[in-house]
C-alpha atoms as a PDB file:
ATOM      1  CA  UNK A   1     -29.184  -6.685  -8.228  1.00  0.00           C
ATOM      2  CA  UNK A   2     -26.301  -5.371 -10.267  1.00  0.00           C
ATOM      3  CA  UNK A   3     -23.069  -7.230 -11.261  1.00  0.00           C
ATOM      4  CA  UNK A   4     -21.482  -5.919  -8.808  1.00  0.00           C
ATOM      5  CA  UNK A   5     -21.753  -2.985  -5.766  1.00  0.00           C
ATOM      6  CA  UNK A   6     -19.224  -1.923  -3.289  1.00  0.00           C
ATOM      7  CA  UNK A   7     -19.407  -2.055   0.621  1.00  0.00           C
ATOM      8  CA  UNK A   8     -17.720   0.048   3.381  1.00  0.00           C
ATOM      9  CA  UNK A   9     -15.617  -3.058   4.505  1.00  0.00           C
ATOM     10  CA  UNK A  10     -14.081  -3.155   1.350  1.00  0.00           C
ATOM     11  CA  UNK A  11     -15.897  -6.193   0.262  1.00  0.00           C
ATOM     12  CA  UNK A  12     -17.888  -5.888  -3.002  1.00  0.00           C
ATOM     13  CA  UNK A  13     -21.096  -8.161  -3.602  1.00  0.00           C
ATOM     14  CA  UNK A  14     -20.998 -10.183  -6.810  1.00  0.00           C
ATOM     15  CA  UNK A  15     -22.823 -12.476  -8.930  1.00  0.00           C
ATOM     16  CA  UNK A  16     -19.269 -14.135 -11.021  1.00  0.00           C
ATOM     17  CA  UNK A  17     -18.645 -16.426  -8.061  1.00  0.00           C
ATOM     18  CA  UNK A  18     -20.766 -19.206  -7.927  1.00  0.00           C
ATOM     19  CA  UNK A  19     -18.979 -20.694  -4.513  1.00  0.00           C
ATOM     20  CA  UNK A  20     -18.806 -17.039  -2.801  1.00  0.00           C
ATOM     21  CA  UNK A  21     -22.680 -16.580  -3.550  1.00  0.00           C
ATOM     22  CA  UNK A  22     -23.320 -19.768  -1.330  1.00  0.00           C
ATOM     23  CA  UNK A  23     -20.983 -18.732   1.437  1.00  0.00           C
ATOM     24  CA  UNK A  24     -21.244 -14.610   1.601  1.00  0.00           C
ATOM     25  CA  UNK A  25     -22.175 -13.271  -1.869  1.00  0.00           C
ATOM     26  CA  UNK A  26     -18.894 -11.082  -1.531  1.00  0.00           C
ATOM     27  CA  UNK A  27     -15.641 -10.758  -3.011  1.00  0.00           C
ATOM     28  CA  UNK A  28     -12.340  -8.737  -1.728  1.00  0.00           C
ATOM     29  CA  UNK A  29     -11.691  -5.575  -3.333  1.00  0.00           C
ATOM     30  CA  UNK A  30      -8.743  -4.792  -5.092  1.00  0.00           C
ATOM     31  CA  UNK A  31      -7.408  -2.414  -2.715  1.00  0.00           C
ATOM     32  CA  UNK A  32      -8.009  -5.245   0.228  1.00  0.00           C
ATOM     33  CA  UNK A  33      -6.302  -7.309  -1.512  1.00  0.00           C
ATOM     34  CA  UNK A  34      -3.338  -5.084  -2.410  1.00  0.00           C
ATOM     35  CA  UNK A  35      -2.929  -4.195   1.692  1.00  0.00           C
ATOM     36  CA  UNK A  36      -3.462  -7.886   2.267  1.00  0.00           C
ATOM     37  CA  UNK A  37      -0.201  -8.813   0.302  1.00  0.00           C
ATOM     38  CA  UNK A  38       1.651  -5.867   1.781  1.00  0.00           C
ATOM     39  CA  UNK A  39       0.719  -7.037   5.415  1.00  0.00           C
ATOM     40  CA  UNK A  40      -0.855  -3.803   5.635  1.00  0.00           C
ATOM     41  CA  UNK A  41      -4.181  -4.495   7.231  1.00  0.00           C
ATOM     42  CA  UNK A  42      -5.730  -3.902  10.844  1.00  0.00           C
ATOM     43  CA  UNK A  43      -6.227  -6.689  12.647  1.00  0.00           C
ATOM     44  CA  UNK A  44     -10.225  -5.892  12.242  1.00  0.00           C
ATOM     45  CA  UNK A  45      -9.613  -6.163   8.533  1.00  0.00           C
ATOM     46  CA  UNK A  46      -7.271  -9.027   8.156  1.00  0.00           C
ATOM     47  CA  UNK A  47      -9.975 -11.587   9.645  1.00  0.00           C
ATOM     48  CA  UNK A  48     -12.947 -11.249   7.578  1.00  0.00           C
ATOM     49  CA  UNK A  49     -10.243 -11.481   4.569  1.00  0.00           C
ATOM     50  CA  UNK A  50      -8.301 -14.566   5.424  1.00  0.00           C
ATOM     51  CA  UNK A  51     -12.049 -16.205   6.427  1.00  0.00           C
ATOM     52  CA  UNK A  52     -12.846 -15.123   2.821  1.00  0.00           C
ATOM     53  CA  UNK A  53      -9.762 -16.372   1.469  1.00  0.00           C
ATOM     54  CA  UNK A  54     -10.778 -19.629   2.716  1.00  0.00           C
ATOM     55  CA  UNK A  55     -13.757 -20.338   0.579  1.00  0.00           C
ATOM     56  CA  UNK A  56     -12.828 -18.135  -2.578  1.00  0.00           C
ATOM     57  CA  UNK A  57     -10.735 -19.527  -4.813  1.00  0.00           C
ATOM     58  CA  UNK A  58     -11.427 -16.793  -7.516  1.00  0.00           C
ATOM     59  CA  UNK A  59     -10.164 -14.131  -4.681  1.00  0.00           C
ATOM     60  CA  UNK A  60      -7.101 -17.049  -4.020  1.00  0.00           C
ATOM     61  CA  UNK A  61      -5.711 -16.754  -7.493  1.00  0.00           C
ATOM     62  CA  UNK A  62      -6.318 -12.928  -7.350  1.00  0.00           C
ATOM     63  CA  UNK A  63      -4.003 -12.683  -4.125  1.00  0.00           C
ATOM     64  CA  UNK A  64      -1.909 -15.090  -6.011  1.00  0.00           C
ATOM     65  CA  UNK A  65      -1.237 -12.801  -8.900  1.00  0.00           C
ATOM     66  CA  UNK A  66      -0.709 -10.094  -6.303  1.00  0.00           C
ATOM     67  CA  UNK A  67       1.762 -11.947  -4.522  1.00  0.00           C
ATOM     68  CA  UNK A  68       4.001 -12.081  -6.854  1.00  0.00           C
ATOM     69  CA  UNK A  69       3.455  -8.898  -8.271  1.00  0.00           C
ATOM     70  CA  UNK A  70       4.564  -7.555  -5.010  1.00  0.00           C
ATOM     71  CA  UNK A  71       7.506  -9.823  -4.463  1.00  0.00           C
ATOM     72  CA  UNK A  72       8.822  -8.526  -7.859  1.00  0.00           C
ATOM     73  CA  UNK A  73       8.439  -4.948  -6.755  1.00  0.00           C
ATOM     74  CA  UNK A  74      10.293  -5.684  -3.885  1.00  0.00           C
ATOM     75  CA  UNK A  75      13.251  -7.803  -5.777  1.00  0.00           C
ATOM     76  CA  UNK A  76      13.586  -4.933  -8.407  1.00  0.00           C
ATOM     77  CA  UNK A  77      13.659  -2.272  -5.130  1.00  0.00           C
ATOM     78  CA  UNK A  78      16.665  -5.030  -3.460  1.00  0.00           C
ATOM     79  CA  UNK A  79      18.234  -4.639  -6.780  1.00  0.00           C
ATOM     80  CA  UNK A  80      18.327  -1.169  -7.249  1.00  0.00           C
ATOM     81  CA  UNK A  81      19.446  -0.828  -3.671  1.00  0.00           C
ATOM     82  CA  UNK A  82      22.466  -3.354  -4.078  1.00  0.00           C
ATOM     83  CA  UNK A  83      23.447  -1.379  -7.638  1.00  0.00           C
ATOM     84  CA  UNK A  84      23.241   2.004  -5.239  1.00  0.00           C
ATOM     85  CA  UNK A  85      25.651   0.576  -2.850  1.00  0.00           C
ATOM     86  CA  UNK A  86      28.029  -0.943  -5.686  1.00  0.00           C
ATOM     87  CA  UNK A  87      28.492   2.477  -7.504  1.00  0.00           C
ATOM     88  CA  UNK A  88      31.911   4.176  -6.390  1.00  0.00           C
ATOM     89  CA  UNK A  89      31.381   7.741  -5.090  1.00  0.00           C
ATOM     90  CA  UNK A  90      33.410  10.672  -5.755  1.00  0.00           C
END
């Protein structure tokens, strides 16, 4: 089997995850992921995820990263928006 192959459910099967290969040989995709930290998932797609999330640390510390990634985005976007609102207008 190769390193790794993608799935329709966004999942892709892996062989890096010692603890995923006992559970569901499967690891969230980027993209998933990305949606997941947004709250941007279907309900269909948010359960296999967060079942995933239970058992996966590697995909844990990858939603981590994300996390804050995306709070930063948003904090810089707050920022911008407060600077916006400052500025005097003619």
């Amino acid at each position: 089997m190769p390193e790794s192959e993608g799935t329709d459910d966004g999942f892709r099967i892996t062989q890096n995850c010692p603890k995923m290969q006992e559970v569901t040989q499967t690891h969230a995709s980027e993209d998933v992921l990305e949606r997941y930290a947004m709250s941007k998932l279907s309900e269909a797609e948010l359960v296999p995820v967060e079942e995933h999330l239970l058992v996966c640390p590697l995909c844990c510390e990858r939603l981590t990263w994300l996390d804050r990634f995306v709070d930063s985005i948003r904090s810089a976007d707050d920022a911008t928006a407060r600077m916006a609102e400052a500025e005097p207008r003619d």
